[in-house]
PDB file of N, CA and C in Angstrom:
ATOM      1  N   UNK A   1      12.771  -5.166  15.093  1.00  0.00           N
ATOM      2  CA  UNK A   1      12.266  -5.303  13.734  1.00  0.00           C
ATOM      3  C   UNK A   1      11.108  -4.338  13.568  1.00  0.00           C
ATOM      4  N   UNK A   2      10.936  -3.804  12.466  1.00  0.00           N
ATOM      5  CA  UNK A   2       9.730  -2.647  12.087  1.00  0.00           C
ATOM      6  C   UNK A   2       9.512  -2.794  10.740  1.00  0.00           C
ATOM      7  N   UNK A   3       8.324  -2.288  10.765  1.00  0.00           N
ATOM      8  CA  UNK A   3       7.329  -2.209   9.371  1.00  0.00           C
ATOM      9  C   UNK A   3       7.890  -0.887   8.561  1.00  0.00           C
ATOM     10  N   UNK A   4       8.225  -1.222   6.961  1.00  0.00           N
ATOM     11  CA  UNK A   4       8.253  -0.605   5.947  1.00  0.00           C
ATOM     12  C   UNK A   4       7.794  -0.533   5.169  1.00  0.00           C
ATOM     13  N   UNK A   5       7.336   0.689   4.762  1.00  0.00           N
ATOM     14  CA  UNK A   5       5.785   0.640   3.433  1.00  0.00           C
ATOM     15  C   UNK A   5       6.917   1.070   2.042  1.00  0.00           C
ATOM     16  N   UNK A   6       7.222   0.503   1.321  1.00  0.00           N
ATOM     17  CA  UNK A   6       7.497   1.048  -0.291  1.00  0.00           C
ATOM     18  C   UNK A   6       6.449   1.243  -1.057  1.00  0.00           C
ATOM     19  N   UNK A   7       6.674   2.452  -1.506  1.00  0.00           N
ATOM     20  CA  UNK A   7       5.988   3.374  -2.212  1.00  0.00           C
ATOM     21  C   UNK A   7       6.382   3.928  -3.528  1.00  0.00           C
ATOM     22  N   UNK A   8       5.600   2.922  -4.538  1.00  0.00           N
ATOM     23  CA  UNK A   8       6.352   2.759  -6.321  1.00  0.00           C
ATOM     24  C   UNK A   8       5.755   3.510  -6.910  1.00  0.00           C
ATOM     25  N   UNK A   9       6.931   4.205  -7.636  1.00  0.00           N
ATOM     26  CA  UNK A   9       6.494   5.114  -8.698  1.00  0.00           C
ATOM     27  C   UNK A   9       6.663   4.482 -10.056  1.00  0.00           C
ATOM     28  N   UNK A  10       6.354   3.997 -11.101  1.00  0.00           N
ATOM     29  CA  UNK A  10       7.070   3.152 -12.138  1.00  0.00           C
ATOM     30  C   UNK A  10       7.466   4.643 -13.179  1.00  0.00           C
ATOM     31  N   UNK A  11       7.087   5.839 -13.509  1.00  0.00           N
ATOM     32  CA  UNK A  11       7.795   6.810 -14.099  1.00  0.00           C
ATOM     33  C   UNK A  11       6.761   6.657 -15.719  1.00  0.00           C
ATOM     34  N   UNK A  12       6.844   7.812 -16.419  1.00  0.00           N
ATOM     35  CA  UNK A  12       6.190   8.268 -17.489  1.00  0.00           C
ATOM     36  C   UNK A  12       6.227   6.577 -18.620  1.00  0.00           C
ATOM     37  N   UNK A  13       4.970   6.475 -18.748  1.00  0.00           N
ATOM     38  CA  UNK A  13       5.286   5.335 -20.032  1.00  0.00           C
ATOM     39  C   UNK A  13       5.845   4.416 -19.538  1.00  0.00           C
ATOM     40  N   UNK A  14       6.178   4.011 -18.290  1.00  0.00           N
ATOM     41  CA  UNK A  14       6.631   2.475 -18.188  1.00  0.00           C
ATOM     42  C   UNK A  14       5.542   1.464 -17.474  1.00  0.00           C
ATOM     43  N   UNK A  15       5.803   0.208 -17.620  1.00  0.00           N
ATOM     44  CA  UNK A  15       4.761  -1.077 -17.470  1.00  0.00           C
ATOM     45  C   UNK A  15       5.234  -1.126 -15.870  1.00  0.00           C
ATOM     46  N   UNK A  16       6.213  -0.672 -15.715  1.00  0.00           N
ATOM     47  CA  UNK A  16       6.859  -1.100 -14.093  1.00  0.00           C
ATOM     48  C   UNK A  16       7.081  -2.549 -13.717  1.00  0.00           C
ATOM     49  N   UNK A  17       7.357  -3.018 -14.974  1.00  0.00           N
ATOM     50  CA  UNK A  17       7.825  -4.614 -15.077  1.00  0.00           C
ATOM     51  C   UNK A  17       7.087  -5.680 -14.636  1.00  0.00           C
ATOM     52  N   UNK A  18       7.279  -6.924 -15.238  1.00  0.00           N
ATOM     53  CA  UNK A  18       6.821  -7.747 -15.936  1.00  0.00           C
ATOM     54  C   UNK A  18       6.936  -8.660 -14.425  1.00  0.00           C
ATOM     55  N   UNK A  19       5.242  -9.344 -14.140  1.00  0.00           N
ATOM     56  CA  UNK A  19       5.055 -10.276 -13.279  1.00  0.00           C
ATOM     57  C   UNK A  19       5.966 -11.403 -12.982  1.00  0.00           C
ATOM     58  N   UNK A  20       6.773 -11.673 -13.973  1.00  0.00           N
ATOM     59  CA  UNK A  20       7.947 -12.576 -13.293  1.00  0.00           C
ATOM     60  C   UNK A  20       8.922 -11.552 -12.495  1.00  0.00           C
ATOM     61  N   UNK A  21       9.351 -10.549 -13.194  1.00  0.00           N
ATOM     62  CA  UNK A  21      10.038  -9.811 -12.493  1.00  0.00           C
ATOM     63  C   UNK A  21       9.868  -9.470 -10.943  1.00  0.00           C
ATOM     64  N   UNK A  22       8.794  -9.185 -10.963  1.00  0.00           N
ATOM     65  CA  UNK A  22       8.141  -9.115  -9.603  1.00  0.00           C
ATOM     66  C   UNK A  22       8.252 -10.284  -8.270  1.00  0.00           C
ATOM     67  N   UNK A  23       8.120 -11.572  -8.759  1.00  0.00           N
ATOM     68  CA  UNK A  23       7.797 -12.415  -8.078  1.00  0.00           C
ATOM     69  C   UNK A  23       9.540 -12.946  -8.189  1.00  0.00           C
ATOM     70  N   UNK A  24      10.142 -12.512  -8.737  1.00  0.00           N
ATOM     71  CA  UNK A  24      11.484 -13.168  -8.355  1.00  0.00           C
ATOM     72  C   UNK A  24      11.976 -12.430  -6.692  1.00  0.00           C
ATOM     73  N   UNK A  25      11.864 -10.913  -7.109  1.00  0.00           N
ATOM     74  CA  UNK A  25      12.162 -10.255  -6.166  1.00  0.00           C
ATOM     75  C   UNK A  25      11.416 -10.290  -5.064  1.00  0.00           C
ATOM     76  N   UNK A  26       9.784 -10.443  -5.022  1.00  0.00           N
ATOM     77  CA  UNK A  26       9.741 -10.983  -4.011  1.00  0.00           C
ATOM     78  C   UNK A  26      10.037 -12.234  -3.282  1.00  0.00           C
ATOM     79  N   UNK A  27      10.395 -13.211  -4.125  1.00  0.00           N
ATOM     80  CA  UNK A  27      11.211 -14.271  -3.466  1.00  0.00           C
ATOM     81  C   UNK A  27      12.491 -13.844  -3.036  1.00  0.00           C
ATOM     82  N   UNK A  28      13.203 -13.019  -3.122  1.00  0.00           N
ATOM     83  CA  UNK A  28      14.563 -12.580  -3.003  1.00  0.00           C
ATOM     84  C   UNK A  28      14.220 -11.933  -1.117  1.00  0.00           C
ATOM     85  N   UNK A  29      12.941 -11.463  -0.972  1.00  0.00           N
ATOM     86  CA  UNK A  29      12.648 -10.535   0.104  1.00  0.00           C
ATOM     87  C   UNK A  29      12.179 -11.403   0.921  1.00  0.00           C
ATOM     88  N   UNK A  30      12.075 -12.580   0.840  1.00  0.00           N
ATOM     89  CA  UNK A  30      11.621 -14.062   1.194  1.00  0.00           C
ATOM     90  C   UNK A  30      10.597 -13.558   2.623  1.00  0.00           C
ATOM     91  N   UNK A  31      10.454 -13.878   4.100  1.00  0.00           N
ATOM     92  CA  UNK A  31      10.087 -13.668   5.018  1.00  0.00           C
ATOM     93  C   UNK A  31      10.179 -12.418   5.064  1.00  0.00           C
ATOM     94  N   UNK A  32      11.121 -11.664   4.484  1.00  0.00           N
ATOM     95  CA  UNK A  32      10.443  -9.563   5.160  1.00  0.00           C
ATOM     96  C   UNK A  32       9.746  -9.042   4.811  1.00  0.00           C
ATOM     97  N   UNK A  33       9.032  -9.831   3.149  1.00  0.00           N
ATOM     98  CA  UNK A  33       7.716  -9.418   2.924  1.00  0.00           C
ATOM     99  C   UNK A  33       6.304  -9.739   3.680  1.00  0.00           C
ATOM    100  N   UNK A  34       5.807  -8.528   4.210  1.00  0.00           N
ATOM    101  CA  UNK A  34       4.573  -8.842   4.935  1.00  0.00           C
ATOM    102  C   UNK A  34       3.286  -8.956   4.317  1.00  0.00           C
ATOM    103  N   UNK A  35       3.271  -7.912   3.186  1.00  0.00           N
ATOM    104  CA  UNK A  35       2.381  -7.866   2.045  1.00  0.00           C
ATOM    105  C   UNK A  35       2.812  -7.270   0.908  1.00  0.00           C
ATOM    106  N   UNK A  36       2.586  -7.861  -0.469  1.00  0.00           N
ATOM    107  CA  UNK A  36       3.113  -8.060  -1.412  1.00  0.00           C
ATOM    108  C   UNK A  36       2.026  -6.605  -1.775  1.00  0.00           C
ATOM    109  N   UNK A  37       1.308  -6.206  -1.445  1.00  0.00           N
ATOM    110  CA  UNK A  37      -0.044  -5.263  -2.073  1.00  0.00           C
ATOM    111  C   UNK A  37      -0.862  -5.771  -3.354  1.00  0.00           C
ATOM    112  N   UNK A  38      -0.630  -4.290  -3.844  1.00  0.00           N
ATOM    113  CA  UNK A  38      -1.102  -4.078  -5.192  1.00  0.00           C
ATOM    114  C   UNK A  38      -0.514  -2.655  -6.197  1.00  0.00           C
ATOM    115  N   UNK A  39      -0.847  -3.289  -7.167  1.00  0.00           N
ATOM    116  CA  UNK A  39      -0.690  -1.961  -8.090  1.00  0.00           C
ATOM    117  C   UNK A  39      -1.818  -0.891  -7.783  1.00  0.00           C
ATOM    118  N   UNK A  40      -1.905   0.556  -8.073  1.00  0.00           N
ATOM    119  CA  UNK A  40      -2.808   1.533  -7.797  1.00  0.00           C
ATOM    120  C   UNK A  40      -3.082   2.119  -9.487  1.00  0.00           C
ATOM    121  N   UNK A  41      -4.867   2.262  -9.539  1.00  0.00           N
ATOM    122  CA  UNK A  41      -5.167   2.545 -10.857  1.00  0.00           C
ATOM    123  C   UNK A  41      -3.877   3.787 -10.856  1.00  0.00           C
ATOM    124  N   UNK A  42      -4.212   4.266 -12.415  1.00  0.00           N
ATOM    125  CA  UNK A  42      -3.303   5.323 -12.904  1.00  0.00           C
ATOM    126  C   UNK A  42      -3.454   6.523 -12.618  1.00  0.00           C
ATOM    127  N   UNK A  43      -4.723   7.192 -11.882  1.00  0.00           N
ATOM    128  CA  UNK A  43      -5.392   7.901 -11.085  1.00  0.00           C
ATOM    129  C   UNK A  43      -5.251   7.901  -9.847  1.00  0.00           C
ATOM    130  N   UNK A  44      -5.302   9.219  -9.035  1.00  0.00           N
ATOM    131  CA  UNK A  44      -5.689   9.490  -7.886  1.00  0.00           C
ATOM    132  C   UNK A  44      -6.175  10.767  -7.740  1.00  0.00           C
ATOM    133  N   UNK A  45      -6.747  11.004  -6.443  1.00  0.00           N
ATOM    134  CA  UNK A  45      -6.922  11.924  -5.950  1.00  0.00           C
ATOM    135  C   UNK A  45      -6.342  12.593  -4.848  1.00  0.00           C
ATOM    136  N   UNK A  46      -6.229  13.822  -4.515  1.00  0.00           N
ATOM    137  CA  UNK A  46      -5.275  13.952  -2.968  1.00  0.00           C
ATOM    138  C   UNK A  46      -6.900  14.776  -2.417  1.00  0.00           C
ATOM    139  N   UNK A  47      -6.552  14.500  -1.223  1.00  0.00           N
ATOM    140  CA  UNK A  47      -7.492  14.850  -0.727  1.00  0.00           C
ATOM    141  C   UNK A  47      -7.072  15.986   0.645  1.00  0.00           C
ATOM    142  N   UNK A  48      -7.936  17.406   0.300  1.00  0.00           N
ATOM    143  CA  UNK A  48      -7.012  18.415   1.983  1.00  0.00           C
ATOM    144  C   UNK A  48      -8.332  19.282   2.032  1.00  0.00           C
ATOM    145  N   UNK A  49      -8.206  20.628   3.065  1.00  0.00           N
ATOM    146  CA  UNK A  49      -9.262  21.106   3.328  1.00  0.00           C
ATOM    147  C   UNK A  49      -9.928  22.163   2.881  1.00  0.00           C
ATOM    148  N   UNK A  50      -9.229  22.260   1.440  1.00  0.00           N
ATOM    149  CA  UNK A  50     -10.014  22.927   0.271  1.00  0.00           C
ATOM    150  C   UNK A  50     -10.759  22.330  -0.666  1.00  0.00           C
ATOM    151  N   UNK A  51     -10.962  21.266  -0.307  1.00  0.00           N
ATOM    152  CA  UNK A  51     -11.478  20.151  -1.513  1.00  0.00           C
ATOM    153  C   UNK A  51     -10.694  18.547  -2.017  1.00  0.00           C
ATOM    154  N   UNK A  52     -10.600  18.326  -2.876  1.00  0.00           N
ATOM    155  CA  UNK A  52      -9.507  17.494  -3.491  1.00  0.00           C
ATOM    156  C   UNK A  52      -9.278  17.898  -4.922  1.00  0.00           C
ATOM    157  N   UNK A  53      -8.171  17.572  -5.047  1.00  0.00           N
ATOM    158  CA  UNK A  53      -7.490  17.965  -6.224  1.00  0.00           C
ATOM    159  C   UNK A  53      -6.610  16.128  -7.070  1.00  0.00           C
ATOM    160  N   UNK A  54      -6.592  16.223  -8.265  1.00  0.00           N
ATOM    161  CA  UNK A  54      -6.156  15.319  -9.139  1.00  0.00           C
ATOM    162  C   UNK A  54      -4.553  15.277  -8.988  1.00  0.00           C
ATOM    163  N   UNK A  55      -3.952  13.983  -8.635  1.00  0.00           N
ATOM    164  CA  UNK A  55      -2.901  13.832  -8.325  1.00  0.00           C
ATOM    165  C   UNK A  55      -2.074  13.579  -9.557  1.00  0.00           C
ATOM    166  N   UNK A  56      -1.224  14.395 -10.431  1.00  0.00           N
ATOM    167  CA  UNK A  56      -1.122  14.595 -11.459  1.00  0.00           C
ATOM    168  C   UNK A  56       0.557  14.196 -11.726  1.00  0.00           C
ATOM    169  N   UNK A  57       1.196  15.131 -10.787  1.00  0.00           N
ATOM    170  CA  UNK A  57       2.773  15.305 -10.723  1.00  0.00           C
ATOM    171  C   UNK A  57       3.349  14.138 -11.456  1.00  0.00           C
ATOM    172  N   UNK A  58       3.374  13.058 -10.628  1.00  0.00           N
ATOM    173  CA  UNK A  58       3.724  11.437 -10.214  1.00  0.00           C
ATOM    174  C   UNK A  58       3.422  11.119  -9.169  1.00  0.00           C
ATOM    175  N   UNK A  59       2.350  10.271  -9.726  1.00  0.00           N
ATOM    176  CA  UNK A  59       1.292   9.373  -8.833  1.00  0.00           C
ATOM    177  C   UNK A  59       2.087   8.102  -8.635  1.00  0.00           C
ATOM    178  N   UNK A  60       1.756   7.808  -7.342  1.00  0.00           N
ATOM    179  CA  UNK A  60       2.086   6.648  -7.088  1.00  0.00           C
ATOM    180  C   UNK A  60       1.515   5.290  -7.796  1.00  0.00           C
ATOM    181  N   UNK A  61       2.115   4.093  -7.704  1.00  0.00           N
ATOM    182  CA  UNK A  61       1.525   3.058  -8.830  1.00  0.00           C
ATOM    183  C   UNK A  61       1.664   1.935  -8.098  1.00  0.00           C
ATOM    184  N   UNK A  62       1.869   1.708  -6.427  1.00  0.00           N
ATOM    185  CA  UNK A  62       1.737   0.952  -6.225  1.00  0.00           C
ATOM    186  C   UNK A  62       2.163   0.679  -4.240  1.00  0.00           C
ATOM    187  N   UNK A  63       1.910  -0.420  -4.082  1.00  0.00           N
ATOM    188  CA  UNK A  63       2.889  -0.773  -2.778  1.00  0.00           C
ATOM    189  C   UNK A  63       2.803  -1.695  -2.230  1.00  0.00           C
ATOM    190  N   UNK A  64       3.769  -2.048  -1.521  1.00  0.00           N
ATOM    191  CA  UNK A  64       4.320  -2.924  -0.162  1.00  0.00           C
ATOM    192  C   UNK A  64       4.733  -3.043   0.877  1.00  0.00           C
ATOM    193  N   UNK A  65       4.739  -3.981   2.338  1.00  0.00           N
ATOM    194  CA  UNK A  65       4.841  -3.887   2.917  1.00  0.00           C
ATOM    195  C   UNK A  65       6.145  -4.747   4.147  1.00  0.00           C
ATOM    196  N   UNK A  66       7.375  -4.486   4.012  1.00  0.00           N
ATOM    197  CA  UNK A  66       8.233  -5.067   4.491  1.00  0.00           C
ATOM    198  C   UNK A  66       8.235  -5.142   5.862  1.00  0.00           C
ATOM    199  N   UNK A  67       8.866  -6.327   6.710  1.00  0.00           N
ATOM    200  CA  UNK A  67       9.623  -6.205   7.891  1.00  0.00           C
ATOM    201  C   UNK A  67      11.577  -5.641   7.252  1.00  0.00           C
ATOM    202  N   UNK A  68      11.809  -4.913   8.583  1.00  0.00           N
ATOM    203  CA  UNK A  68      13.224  -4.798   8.499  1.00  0.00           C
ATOM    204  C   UNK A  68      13.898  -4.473   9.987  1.00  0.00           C
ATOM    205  N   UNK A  69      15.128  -4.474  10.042  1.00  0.00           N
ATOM    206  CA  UNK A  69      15.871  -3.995  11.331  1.00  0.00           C
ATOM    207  C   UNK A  69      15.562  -2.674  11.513  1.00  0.00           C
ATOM    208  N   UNK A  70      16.082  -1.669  10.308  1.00  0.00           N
ATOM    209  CA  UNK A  70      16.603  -0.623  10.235  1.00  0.00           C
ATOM    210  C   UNK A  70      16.111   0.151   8.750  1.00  0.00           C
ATOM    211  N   UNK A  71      15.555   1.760   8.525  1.00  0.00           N
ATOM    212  CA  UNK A  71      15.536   2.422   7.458  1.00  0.00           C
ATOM    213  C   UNK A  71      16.594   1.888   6.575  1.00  0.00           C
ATOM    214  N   UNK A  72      18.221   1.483   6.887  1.00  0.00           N
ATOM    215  CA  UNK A  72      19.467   1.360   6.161  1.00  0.00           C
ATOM    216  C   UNK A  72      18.985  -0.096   5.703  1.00  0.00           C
ATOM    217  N   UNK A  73      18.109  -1.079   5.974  1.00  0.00           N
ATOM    218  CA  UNK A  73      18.349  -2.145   5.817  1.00  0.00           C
ATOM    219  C   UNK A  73      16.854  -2.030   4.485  1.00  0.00           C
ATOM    220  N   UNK A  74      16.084  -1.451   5.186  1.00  0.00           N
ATOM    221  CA  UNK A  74      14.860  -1.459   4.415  1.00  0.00           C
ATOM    222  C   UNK A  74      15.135  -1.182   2.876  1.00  0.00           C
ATOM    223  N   UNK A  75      15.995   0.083   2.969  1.00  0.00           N
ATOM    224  CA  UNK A  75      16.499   0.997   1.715  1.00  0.00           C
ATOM    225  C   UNK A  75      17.455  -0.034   0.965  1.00  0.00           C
ATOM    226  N   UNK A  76      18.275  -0.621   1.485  1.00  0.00           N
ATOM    227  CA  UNK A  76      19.043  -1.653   0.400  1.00  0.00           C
ATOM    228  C   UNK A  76      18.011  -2.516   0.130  1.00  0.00           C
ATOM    229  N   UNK A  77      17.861  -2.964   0.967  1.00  0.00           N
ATOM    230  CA  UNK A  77      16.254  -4.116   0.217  1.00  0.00           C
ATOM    231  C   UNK A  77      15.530  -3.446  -0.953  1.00  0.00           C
ATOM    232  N   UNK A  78      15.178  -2.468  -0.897  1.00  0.00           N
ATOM    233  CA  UNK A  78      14.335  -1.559  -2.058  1.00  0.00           C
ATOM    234  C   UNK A  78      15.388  -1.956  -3.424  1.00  0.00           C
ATOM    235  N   UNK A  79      16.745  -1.603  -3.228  1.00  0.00           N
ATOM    236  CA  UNK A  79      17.180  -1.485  -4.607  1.00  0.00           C
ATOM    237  C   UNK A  79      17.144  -2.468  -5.167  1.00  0.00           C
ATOM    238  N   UNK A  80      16.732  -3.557  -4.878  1.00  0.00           N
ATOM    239  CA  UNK A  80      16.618  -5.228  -5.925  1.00  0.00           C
ATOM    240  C   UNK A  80      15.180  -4.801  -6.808  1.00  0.00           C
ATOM    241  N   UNK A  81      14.079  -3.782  -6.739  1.00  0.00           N
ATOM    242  CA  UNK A  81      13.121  -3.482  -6.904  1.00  0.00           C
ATOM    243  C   UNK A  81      12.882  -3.898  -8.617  1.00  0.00           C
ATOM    244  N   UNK A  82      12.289  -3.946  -9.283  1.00  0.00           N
ATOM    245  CA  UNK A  82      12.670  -4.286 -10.866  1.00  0.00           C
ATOM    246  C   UNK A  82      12.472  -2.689 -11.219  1.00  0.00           C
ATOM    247  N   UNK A  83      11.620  -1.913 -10.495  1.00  0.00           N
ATOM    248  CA  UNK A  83      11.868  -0.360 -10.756  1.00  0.00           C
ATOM    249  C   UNK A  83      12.959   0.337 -10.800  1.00  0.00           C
ATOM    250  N   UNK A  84      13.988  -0.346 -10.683  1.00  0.00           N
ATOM    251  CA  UNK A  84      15.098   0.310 -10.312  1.00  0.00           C
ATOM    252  C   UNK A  84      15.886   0.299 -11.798  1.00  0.00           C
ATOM    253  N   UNK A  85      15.348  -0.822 -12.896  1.00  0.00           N
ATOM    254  CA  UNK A  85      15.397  -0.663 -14.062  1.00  0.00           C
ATOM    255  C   UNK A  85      15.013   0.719 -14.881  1.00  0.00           C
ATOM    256  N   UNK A  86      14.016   0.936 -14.624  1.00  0.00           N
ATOM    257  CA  UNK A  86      13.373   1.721 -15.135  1.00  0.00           C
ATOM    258  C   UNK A  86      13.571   3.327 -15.346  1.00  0.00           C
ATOM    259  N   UNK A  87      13.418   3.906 -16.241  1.00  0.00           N
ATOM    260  CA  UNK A  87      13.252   5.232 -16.705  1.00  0.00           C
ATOM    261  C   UNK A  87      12.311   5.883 -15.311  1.00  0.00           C
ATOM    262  N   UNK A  88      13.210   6.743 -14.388  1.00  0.00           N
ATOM    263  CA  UNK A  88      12.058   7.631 -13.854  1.00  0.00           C
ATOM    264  C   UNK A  88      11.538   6.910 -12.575  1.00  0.00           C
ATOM    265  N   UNK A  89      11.736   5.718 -12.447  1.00  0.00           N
ATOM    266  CA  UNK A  89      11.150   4.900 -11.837  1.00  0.00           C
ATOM    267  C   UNK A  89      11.939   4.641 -10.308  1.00  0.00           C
ATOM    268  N   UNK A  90      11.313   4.682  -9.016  1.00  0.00           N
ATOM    269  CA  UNK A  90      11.312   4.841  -7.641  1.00  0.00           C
ATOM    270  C   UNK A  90      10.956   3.936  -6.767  1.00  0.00           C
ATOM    271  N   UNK A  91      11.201   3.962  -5.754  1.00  0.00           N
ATOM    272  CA  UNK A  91      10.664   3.827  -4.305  1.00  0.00           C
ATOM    273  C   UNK A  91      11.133   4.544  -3.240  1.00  0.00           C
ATOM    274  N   UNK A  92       9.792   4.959  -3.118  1.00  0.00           N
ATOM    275  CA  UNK A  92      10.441   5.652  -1.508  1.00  0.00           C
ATOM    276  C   UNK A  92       9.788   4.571  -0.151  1.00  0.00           C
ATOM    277  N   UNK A  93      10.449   5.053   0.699  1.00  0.00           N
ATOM    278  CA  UNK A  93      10.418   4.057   1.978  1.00  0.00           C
ATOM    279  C   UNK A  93      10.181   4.540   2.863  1.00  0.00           C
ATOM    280  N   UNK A  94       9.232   4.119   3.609  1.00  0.00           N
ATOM    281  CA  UNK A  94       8.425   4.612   4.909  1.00  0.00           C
ATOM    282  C   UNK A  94       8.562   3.985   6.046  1.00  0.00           C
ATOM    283  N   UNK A  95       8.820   4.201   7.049  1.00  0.00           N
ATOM    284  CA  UNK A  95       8.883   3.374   8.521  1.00  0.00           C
ATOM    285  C   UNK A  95       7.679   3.394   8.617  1.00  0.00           C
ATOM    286  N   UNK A  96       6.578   2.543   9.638  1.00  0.00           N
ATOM    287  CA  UNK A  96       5.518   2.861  10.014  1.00  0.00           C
ATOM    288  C   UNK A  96       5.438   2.012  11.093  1.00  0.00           C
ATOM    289  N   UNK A  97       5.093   3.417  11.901  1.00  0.00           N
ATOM    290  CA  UNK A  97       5.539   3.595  13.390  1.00  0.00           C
ATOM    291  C   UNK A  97       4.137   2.878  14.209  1.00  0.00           C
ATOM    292  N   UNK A  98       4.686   2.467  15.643  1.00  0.00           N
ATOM    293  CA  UNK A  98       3.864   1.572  16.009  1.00  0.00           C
ATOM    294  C   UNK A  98       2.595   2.372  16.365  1.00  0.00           C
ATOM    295  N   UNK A  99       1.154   2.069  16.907  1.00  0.00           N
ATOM    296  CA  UNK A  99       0.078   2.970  17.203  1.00  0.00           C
ATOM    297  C   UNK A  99      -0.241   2.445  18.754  1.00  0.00           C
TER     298      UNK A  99
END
């Protein structure tokens, strides 16, 4: 079993759905959710070794933190996401490897 970080984009102009929405699906993820997170202001910054610069493109808007078997297992889990509704709207999926 290993740790998966999803990493939400909700896409131009969307709310990235509605707190019930949310909490269904995380009931759906029942025990593989490890942490539910948070949303991220609408801002960021990136930060490298010229300075930092304003993260503008598509900023991330949020995240979580799953158990799973497998990337294949993590990634179907993602698509119940309520983002997956959405205009524009993502997750990407991260293993995160042991230290």
């Amino acid at each position: 079993m290993g740790k998966y970080v999803y990493i939400y984009y909700a896409g131009a102009g969307s709310d990235g759905g509605s707190a019930e929405e949310w909490g269904k699906w995380f009931g759906e993820l029942g025990d593989k959710l490890v942490d539910g997170g948070n949303p991220f202001a609408p801002t960021g910054q990136a930060v490298h070794q010229g300075g930092k610069m304003a993260v503008q493109d598509k900023p991330a808007t949020g995240y979580s933190i799953i158990n799973a078997s497998s990337m294949d297992e993590a990634t179907e889990l993602a698509k119940g996401c309520p983002l997956m509704s959405v205009a524009d709207g993502a997750v990407c999926v991260y293993e995160a490897l042991p230290m």
